[in-house]
Protein backbone atom coordinates (compact mmCIF):
# COMPACT_ATOMS: atom_id res chain seq x y z
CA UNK A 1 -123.49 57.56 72.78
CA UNK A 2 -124.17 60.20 75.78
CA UNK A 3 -120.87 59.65 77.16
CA UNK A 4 -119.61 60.23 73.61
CA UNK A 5 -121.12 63.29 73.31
CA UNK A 6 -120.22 64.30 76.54
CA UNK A 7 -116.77 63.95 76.03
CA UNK A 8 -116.93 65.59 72.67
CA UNK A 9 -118.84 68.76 74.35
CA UNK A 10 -116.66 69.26 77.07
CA UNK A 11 -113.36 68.96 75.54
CA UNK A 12 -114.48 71.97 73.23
CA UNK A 13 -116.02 73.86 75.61
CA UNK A 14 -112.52 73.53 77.42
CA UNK A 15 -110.52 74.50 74.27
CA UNK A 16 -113.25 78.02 73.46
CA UNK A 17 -111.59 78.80 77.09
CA UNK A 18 -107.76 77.68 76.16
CA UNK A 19 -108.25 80.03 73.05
CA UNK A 20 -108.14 82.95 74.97
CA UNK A 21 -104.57 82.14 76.20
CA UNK A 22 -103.48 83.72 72.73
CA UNK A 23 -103.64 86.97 74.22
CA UNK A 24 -100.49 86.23 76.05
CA UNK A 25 -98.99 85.08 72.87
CA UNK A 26 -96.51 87.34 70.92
CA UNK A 27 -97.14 86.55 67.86
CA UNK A 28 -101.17 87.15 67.43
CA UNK A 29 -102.60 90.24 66.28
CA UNK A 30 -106.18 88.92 66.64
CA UNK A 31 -105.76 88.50 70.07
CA UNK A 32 -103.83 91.61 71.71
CA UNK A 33 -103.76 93.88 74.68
CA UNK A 34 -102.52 96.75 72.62
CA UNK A 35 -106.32 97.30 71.03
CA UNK A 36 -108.36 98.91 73.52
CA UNK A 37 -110.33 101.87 74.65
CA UNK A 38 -108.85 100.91 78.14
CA UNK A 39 -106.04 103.72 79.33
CA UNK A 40 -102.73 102.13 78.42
CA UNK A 41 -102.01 101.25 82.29
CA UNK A 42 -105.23 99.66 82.68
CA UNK A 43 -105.44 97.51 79.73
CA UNK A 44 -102.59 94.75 80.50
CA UNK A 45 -103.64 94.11 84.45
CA UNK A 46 -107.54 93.71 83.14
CA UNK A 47 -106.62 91.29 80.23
CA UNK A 48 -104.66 89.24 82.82
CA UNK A 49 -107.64 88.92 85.25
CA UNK A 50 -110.62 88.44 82.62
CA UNK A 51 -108.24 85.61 80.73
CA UNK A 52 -107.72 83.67 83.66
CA UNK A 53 -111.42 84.27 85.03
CA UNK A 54 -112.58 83.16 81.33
CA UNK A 55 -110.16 79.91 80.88
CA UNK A 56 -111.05 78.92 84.36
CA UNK A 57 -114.67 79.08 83.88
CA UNK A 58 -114.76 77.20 80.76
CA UNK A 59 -112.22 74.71 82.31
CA UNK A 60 -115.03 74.39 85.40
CA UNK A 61 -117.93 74.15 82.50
CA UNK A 62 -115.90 71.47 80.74
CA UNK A 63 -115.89 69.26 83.99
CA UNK A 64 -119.11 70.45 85.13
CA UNK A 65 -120.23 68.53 80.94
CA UNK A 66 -118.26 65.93 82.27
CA UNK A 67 -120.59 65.44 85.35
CA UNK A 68 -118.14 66.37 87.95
CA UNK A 69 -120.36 66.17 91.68
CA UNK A 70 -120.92 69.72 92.17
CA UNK A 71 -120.43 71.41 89.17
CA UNK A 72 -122.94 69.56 87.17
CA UNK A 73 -125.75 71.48 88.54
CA UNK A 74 -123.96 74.40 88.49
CA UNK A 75 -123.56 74.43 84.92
CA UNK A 76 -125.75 77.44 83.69
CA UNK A 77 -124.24 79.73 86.52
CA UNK A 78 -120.70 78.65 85.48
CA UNK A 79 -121.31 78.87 82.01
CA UNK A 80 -123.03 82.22 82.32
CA UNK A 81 -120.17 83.78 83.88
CA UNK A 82 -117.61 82.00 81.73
CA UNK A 83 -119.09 83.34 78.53
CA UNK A 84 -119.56 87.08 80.11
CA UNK A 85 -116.14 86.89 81.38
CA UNK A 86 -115.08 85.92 77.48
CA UNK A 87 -117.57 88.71 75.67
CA UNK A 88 -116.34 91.39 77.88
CA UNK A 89 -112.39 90.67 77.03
CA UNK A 90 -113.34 90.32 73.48
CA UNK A 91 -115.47 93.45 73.39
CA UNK A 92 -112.60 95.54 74.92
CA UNK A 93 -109.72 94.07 72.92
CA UNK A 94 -112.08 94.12 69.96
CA UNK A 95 -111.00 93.15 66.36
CA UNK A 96 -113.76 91.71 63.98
CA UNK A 97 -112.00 88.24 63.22
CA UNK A 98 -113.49 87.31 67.29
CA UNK A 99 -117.19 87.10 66.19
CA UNK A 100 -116.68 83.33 65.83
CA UNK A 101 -115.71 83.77 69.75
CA UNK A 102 -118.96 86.20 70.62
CA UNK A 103 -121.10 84.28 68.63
CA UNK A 104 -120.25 80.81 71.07
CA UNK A 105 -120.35 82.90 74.13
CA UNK A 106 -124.13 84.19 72.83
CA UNK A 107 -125.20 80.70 72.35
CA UNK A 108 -123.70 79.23 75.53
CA UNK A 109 -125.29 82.17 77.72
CA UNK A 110 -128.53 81.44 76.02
CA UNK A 111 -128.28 77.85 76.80
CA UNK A 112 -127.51 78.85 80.45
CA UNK A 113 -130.27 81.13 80.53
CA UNK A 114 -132.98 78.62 78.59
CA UNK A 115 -131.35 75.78 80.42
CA UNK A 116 -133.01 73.74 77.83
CA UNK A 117 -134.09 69.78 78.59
CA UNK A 118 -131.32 68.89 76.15
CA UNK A 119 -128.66 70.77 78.25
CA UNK A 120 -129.63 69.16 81.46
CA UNK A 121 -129.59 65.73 80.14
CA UNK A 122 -126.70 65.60 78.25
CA UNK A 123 -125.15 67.44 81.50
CA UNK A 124 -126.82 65.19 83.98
CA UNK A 125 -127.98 68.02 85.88
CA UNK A 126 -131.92 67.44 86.17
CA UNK A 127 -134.37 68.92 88.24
């Protein structure tokens, strides 16, 4: 049932990252570069960088769930900079439809901040 579960947890924690490839969709208002308080110039080259920091992070936590040697007790420092790489592009490309998205980055940094017994095990990462 762990491996299950494990499976289950780290393929979503993989797709929260993939979601933030919509903001190099066309067709997604939700998710757009044009929204900012950025300067015009500035908003397009940050967007780029904290997308592929925020995909590759939650790609690292999803393998790091998976119990990949070395990541797996990295896991709260991986998924603490995943999530603050995701808040941070959702806060400056704000709209108010991404609270689902803030809302799993809060509870993921807690997690990684707690590091509760329950994280570790299913992670594998004790002690």
């Amino acid at each position: 049932m762990l491996l299950v579960l494990r499976i289950v947890v780290g393929l979503l924690v993989i797709a929260h990252g993939l979601v933030h490839l919509l903001y190099l969709a066309a067709d997604t208002p939700e998710f757009s570069f044009d929204r900012s308080w950025l300067p015009r110039a500035a908003r397009r080259p940050v967007g780029l960088v904290l997308v592929a920091l925020t995909v590759l992070g939650f790609a690292f936590l999803g393998l790091a769930v998976w119990g990949v040697p070395g990541l797996a007790p990295a896991w709260p420092q991986i998924a603490a900079a995943a999530s603050l790489a995701s808040a941070l592009l959702i806060v400056l490309f704000w709209t108010t439809r991404l609270i689902v998205g803030v809302a799993i980055d809060a509870a993921l940094l807690l997690a990684a901040v707690t590091r509760p017994e329950w994280a570790d095990a299913l992670i594998g990462a004790e002690g």
